[in-house]
PDB file of N, CA and C in Angstrom:
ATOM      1  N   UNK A   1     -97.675  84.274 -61.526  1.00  0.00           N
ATOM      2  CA  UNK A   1     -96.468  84.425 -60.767  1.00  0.00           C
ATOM      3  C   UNK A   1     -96.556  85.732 -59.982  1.00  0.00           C
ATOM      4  N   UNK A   2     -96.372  85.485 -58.415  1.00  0.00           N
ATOM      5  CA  UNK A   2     -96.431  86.674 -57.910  1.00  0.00           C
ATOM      6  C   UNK A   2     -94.522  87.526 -57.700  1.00  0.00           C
ATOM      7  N   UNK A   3     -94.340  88.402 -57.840  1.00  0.00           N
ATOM      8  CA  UNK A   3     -93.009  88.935 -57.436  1.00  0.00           C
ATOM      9  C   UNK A   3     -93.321  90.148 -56.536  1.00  0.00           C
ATOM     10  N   UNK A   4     -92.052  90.823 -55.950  1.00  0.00           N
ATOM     11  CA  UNK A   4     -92.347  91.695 -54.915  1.00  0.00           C
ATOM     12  C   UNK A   4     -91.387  92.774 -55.252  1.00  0.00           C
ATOM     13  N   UNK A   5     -91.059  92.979 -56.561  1.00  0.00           N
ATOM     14  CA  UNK A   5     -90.050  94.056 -57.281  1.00  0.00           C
ATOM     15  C   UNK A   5     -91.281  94.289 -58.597  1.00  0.00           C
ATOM     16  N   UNK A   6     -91.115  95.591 -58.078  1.00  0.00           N
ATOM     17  CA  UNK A   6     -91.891  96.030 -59.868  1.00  0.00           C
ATOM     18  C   UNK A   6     -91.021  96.181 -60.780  1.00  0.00           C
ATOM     19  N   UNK A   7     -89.666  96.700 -60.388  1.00  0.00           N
ATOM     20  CA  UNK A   7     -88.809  96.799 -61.461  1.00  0.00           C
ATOM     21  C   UNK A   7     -88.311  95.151 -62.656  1.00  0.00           C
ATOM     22  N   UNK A   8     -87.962  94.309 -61.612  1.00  0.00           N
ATOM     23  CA  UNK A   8     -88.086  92.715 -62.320  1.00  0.00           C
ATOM     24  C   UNK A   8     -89.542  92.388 -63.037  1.00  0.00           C
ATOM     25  N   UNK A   9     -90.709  92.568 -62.239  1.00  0.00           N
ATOM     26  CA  UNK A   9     -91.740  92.640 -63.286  1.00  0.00           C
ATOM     27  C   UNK A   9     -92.344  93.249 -64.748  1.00  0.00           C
ATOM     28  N   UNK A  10     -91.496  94.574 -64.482  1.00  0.00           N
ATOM     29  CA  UNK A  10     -91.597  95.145 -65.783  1.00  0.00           C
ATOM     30  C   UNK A  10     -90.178  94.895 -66.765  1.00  0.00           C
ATOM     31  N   UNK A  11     -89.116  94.262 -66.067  1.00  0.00           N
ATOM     32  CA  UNK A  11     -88.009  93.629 -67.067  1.00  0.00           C
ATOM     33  C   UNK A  11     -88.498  92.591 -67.869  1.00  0.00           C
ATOM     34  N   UNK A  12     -89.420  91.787 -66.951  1.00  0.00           N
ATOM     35  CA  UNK A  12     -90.156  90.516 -67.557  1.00  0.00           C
ATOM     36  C   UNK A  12     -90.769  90.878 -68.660  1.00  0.00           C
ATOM     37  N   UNK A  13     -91.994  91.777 -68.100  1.00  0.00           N
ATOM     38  CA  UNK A  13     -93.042  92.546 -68.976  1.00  0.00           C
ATOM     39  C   UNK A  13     -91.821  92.322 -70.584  1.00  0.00           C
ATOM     40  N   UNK A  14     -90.821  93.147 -70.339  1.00  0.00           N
ATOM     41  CA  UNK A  14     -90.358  93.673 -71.401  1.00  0.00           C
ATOM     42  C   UNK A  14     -89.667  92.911 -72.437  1.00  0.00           C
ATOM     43  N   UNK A  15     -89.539  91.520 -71.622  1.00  0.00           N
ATOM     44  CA  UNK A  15     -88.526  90.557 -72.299  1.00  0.00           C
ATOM     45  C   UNK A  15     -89.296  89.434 -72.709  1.00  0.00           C
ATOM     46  N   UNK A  16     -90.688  89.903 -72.836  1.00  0.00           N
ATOM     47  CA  UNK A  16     -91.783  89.353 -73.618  1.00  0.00           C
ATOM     48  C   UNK A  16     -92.526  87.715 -72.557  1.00  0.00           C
ATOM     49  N   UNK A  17     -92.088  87.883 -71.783  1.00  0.00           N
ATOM     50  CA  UNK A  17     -92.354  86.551 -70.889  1.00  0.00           C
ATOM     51  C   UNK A  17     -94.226  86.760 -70.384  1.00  0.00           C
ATOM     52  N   UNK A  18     -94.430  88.035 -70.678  1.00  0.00           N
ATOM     53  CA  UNK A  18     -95.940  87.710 -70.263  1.00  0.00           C
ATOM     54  C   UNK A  18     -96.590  89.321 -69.835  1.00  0.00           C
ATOM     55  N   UNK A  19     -97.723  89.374 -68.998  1.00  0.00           N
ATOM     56  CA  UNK A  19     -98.397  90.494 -69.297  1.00  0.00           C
ATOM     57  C   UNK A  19     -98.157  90.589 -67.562  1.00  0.00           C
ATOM     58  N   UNK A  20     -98.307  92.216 -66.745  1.00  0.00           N
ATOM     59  CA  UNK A  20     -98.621  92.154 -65.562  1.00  0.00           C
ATOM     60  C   UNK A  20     -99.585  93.457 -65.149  1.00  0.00           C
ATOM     61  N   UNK A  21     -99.834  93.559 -63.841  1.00  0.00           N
ATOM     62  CA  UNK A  21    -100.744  94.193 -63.529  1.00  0.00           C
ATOM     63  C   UNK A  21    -100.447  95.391 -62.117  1.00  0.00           C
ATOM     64  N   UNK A  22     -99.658  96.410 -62.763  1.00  0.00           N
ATOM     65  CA  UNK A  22     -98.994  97.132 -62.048  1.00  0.00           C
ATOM     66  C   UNK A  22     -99.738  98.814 -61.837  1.00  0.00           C
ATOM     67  N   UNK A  23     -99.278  99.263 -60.806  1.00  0.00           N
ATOM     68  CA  UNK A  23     -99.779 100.845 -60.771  1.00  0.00           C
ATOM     69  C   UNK A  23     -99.530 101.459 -61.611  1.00  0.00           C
ATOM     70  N   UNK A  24    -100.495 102.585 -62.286  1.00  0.00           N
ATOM     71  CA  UNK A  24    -100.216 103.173 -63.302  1.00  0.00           C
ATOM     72  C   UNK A  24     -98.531 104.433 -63.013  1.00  0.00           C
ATOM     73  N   UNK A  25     -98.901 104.333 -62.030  1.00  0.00           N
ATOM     74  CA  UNK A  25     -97.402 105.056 -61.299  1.00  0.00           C
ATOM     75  C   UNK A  25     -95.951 104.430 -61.451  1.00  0.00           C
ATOM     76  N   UNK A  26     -96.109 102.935 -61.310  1.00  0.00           N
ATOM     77  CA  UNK A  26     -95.063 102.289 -61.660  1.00  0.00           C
ATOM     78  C   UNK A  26     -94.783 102.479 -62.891  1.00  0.00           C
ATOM     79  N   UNK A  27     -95.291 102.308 -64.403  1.00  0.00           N
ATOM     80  CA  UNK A  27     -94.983 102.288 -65.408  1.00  0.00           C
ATOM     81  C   UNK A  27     -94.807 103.351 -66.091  1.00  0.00           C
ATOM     82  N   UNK A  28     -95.866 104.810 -65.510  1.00  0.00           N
ATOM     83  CA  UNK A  28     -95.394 106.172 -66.434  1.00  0.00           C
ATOM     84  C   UNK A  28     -93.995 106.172 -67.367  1.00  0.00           C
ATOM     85  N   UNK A  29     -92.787 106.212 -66.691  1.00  0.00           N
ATOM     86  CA  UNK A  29     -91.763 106.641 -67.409  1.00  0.00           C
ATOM     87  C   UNK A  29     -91.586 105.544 -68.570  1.00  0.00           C
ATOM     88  N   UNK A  30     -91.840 104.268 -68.026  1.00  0.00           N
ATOM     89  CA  UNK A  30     -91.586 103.353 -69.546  1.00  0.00           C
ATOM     90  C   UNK A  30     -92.679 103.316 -69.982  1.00  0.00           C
ATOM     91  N   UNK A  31     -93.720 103.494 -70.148  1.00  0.00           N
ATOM     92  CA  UNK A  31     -94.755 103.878 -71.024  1.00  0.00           C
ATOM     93  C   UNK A  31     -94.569 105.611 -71.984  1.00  0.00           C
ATOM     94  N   UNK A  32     -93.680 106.730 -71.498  1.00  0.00           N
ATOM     95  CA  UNK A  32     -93.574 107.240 -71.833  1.00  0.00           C
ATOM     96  C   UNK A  32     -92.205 107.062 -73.282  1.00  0.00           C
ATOM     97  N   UNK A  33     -91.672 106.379 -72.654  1.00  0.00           N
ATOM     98  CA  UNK A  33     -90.162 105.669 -73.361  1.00  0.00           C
ATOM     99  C   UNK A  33     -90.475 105.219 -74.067  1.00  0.00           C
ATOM    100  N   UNK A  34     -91.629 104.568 -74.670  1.00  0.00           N
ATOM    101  CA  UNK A  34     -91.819 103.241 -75.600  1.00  0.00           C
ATOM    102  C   UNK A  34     -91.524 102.144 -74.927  1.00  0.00           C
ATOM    103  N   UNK A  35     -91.416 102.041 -74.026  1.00  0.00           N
ATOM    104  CA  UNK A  35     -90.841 100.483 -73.499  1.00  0.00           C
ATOM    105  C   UNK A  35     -91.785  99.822 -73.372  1.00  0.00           C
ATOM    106  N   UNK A  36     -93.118 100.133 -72.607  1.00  0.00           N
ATOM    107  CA  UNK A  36     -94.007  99.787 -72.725  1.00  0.00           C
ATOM    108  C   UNK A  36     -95.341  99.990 -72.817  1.00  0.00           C
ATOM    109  N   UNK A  37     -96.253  99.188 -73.390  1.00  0.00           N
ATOM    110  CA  UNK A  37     -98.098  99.796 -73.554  1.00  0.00           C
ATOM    111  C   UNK A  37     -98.832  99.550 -72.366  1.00  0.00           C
ATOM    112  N   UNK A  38     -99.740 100.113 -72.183  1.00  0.00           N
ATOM    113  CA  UNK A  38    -100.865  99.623 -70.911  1.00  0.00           C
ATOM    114  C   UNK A  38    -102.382  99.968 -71.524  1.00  0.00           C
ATOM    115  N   UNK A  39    -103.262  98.930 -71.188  1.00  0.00           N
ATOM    116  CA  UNK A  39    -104.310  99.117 -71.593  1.00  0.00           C
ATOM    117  C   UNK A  39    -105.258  99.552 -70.271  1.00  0.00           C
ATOM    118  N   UNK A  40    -106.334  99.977 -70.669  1.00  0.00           N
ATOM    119  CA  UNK A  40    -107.276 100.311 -69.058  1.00  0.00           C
ATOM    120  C   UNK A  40    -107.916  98.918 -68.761  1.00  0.00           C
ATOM    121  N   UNK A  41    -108.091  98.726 -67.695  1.00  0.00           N
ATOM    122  CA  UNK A  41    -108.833  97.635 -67.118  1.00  0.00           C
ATOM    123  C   UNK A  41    -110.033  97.961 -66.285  1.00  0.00           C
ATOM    124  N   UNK A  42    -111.235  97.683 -67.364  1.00  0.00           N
ATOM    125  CA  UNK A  42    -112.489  98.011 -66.741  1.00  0.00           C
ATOM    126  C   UNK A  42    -113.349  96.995 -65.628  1.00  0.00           C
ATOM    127  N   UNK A  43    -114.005  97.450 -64.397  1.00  0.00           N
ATOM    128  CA  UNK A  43    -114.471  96.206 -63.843  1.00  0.00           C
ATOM    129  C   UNK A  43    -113.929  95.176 -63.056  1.00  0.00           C
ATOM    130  N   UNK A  44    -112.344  95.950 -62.736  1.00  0.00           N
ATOM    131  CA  UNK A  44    -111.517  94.937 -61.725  1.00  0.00           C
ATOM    132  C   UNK A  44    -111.862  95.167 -60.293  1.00  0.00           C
ATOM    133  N   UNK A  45    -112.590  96.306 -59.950  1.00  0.00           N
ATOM    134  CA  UNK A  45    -112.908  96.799 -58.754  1.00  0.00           C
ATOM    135  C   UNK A  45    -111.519  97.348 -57.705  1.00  0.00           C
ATOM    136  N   UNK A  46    -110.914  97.602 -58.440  1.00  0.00           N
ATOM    137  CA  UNK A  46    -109.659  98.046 -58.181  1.00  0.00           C
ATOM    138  C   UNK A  46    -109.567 100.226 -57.839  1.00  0.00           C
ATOM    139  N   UNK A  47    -108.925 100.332 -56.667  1.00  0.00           N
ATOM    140  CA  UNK A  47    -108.877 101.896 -56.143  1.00  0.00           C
ATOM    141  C   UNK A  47    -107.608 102.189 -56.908  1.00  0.00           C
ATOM    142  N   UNK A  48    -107.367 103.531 -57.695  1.00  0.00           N
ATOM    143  CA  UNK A  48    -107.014 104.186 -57.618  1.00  0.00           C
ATOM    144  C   UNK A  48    -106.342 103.892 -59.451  1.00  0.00           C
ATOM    145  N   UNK A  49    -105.614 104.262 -60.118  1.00  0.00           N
ATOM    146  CA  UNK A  49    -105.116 104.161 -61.397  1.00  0.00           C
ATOM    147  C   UNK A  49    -104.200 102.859 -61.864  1.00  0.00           C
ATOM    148  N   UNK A  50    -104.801 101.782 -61.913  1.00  0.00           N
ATOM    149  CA  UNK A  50    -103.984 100.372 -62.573  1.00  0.00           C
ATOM    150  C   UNK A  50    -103.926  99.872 -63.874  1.00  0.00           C
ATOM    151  N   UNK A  51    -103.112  99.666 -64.039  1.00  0.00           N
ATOM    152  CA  UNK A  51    -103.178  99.608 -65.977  1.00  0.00           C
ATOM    153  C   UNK A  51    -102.652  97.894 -65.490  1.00  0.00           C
ATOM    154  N   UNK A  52    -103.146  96.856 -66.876  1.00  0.00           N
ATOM    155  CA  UNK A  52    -102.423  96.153 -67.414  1.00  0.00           C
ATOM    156  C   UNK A  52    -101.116  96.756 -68.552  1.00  0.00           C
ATOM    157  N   UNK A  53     -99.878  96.194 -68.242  1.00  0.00           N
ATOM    158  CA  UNK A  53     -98.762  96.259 -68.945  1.00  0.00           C
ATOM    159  C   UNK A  53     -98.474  95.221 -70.026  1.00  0.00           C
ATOM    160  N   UNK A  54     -98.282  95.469 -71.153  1.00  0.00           N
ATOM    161  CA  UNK A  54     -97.802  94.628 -71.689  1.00  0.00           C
ATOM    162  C   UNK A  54     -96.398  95.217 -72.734  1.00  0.00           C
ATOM    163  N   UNK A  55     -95.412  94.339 -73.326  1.00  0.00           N
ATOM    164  CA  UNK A  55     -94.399  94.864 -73.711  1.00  0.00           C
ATOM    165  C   UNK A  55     -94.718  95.551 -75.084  1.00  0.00           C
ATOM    166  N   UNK A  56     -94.220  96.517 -75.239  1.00  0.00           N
ATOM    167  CA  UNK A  56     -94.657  97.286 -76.329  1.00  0.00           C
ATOM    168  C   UNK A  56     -94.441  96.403 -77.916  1.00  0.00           C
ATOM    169  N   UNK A  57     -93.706  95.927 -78.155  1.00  0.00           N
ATOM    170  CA  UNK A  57     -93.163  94.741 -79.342  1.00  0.00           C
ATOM    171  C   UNK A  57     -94.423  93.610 -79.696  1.00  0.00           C
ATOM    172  N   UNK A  58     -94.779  93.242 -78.451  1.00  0.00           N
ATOM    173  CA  UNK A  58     -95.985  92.401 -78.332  1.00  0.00           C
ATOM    174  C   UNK A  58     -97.295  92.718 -78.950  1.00  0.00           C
ATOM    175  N   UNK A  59     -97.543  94.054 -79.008  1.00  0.00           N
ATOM    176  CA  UNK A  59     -98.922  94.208 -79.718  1.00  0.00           C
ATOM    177  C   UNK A  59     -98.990  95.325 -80.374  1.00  0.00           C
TER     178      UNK A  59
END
């Protein structure tokens, strides 16, 4: 599913509906909150700092 709000994507993220793939910039503060985890993603060929998100409850 593509969306064009990071903020609805990381509500999703959070309300357990699934995993997304956001700037590590987008998520700082709720990764700092506990709201949510991000793992590194090696090998996506991707510029600049992108984490997978997933909801913190989830894993």
């Amino acid at each position: 599913m593509e969306l064009e709000s990071s903020e609805l994507l990381k509500r999703l993220i959070q309300a357990g509906v699934g995993i997304g793939f956001l700037p590590e910039s987008n998520v700082r503060a709720d990764v700092d909150s506990g709201a949510l985890k991000t793992m590194r993603v090696q090998g996506c060929g991707c510029v600049g700092n992108w984490r997978w998100s997933i909801a913190r409850t989830r894993f």
